[in-house]
Protein backbone atom coordinates (compact mmCIF):
# COMPACT_ATOMS: atom_id res chain seq x y z
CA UNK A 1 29.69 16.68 -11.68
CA UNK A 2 31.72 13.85 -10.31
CA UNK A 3 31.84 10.80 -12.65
CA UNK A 4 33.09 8.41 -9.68
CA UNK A 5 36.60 7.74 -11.72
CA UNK A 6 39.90 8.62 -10.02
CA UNK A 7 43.78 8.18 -11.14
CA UNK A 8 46.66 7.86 -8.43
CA UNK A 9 48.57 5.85 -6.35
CA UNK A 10 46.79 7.38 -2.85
CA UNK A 11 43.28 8.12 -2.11
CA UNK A 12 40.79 9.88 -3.40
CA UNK A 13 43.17 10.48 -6.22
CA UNK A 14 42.77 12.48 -9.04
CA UNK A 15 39.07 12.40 -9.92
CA UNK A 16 37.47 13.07 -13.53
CA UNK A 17 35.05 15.25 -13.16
CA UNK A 18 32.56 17.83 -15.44
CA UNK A 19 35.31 20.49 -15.09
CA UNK A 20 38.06 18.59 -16.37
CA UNK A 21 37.22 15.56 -18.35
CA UNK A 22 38.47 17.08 -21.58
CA UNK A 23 41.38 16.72 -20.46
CA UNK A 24 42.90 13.80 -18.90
CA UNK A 25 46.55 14.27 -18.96
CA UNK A 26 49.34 14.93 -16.38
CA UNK A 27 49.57 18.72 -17.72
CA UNK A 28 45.65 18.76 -16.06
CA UNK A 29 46.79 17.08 -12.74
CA UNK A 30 46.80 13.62 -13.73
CA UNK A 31 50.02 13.04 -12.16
CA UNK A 32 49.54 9.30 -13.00
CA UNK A 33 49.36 9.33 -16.57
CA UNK A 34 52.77 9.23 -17.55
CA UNK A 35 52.65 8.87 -21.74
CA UNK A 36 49.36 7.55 -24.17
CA UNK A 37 46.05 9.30 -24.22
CA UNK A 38 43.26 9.24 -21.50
CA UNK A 39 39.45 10.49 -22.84
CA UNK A 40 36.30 10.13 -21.26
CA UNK A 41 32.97 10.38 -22.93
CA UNK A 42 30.24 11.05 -20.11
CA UNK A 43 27.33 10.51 -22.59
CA UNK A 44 28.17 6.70 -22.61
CA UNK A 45 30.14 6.55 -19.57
CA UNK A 46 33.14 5.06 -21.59
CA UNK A 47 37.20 6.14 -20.60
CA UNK A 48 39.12 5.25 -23.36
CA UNK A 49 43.19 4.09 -23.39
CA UNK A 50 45.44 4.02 -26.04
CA UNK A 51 48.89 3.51 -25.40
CA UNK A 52 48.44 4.89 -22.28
CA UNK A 53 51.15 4.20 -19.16
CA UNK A 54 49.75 5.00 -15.70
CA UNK A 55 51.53 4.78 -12.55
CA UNK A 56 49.01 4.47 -9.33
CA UNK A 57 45.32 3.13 -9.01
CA UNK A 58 42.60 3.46 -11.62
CA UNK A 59 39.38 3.28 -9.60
CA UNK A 60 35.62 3.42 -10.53
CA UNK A 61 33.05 3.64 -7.45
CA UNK A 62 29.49 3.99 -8.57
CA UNK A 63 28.68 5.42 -4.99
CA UNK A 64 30.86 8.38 -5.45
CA UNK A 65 29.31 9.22 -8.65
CA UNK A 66 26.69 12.13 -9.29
CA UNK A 67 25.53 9.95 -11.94
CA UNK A 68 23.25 7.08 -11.76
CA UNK A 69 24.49 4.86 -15.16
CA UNK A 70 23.98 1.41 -15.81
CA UNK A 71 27.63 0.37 -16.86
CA UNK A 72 31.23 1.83 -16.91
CA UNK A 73 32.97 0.85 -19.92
CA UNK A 74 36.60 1.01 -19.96
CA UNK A 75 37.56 0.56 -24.02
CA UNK A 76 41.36 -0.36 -24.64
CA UNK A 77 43.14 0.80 -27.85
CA UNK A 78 46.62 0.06 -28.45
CA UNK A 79 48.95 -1.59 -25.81
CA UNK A 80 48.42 -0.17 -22.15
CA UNK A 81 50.02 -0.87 -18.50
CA UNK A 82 48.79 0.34 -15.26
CA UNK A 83 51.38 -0.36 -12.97
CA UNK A 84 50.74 0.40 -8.63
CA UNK A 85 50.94 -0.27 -4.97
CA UNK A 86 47.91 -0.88 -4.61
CA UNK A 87 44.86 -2.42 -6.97
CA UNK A 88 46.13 -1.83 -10.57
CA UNK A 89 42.17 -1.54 -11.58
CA UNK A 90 39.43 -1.20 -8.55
CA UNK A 91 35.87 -1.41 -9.56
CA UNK A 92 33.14 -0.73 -6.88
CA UNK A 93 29.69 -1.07 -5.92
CA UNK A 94 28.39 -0.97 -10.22
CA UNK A 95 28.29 -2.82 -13.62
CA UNK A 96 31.74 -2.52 -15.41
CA UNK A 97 33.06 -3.89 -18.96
CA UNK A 98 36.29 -3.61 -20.02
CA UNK A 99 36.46 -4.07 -24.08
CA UNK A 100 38.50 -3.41 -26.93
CA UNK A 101 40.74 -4.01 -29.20
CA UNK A 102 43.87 -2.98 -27.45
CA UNK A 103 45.86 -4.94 -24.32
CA UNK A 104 46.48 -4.32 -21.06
CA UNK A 105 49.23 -5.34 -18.32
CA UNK A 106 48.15 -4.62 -14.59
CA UNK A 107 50.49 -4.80 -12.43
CA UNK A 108 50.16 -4.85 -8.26
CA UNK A 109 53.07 -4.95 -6.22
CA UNK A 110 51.07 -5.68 -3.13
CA UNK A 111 47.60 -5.84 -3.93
CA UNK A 112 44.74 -7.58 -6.96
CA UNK A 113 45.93 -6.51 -10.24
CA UNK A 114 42.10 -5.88 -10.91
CA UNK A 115 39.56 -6.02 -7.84
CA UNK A 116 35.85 -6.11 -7.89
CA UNK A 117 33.64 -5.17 -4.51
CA UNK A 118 29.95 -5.39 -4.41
CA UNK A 119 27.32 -7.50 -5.79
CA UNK A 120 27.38 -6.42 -9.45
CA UNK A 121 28.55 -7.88 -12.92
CA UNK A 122 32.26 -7.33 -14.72
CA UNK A 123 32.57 -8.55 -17.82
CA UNK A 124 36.21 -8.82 -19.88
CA UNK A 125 35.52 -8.64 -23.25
CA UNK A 126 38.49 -7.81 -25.78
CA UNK A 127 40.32 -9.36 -28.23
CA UNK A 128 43.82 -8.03 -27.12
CA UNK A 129 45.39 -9.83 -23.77
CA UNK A 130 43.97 -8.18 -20.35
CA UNK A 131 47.29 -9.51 -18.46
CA UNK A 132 46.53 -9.29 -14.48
CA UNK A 133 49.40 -9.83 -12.07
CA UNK A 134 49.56 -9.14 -8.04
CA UNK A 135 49.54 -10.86 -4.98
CA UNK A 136 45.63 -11.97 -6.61
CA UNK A 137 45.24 -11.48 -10.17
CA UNK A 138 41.72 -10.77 -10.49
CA UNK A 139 40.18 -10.71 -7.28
CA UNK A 140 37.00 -9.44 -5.00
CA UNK A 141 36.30 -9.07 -0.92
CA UNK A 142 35.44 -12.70 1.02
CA UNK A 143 31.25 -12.58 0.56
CA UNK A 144 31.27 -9.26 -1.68
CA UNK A 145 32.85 -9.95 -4.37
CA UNK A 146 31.54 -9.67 -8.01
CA UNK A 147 29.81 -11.47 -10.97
CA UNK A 148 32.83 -11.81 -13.56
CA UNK A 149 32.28 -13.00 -17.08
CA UNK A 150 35.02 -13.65 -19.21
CA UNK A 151 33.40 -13.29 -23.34
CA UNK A 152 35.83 -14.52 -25.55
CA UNK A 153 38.47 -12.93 -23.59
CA UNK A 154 42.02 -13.26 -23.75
CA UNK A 155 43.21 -12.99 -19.90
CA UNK A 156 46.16 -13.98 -18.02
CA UNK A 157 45.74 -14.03 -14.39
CA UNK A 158 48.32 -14.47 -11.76
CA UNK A 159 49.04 -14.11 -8.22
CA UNK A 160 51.42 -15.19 -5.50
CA UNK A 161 48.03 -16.00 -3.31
CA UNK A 162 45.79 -16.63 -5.92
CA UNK A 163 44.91 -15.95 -9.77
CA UNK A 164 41.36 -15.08 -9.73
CA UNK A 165 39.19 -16.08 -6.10
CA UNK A 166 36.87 -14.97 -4.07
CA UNK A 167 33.86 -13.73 -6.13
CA UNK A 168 30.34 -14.64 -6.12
CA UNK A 169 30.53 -15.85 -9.87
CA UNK A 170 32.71 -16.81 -13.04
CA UNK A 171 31.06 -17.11 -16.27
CA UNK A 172 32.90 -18.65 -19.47
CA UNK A 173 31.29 -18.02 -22.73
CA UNK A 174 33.30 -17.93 -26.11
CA UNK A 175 36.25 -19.04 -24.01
CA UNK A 176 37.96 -21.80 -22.06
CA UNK A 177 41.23 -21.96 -19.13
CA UNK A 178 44.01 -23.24 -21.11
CA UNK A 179 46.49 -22.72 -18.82
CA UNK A 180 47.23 -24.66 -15.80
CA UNK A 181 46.04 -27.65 -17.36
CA UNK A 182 43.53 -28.98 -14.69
CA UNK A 183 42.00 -25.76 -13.27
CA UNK A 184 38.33 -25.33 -12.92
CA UNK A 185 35.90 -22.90 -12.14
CA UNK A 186 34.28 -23.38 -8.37
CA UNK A 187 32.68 -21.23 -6.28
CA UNK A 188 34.01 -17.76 -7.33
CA UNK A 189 37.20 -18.97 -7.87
CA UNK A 190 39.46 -20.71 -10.17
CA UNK A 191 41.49 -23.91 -8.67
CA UNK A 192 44.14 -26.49 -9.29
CA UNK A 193 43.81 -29.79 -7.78
């Protein structure tokens, strides 16, 4: 069974699937997992980091799954760091959460440092900081992007282009933009006047 989930800097990736979700490590081919711990639970479609540095793309595409689930949950423990090329975190085409206790620092050098396609909700809700950083922090596709709620959420977003834009929705609940002083939520995007 493929679970849709993939780890690396170059497509596909490293993908988690039935035969090797036990163990997600760079012993078991995870080349991109340098140091923490990676598990997966398939039963509530949750991939767990704790402490975990990764080097290259983590992506989650509901169309390349065997499995038809109603949310992936990504559940941070500890402090964590993806850094890559390319999207730092690239969720497609289904409902994703990303919760926790724990932080996490994305880093792009040339891309979102998390990235949202197709018309479906993300939600950010953790108590530790969910730092995003690329040429667009948080970003989706012009006209495809995502429904992103923030739920009292601790995120930094920047980008050399933009810090969070084009997606079909922002939601605010439990939370506020602190920082610039002056930005405001409009049409999938967040803006300074």
């Amino acid at each position: 069974i493929n679970y849709g989930i993939t780890f690396g800097e170059d497509r596909p990736g490293k993908m988690i699937t039935s035969g090797n979700y036990t163990d997600i490590s760079a012993a078991n081919g995870f080349d991109a997992i340098e140091s923490g711990t990676v598990t997966f639970d398939p039963e509530t479609y949750t991939l767990t980091l704790k402490d975990a540095v990764i080097t290259g793309s983590l992506r989650y595409n509901k169309e390349n799954s065997d499995i038809d689930v109603a949310e992936f949950i990504i559940n941070l423990e500890g402090s964590n760091q993806i850094t890559s090329r390319r999207a730092s975190i690239s969720l497609a085409y289904g409902d994703a959460t990303i919760k926790g206790s724990g932080s996490l620092k994305c880093n792009s050098e040339k891309d979102c440092g998390i990235f949202v396609l197709g018309n479906h909700n993300f939600k950010i809700s953790c108590t530790g900081l969910i730092d995003a950083e690329g040429r667009w922090g948080i970003a989706g596709p012009i006209d495809r992007g995502g429904y992103l709620r923030f739920v009292n959420a601790n995120v930094k977003a920047k980008g050399s282009d933009a810090s969070i834009c084009d997606l079909a929705k922002i939601e605010l609940s439990g939370c506020k933009i602190v920082s610039p002083i002056g930005a405001y939520i409009e049409n999938g995007a967040v803006k300074l006047d």
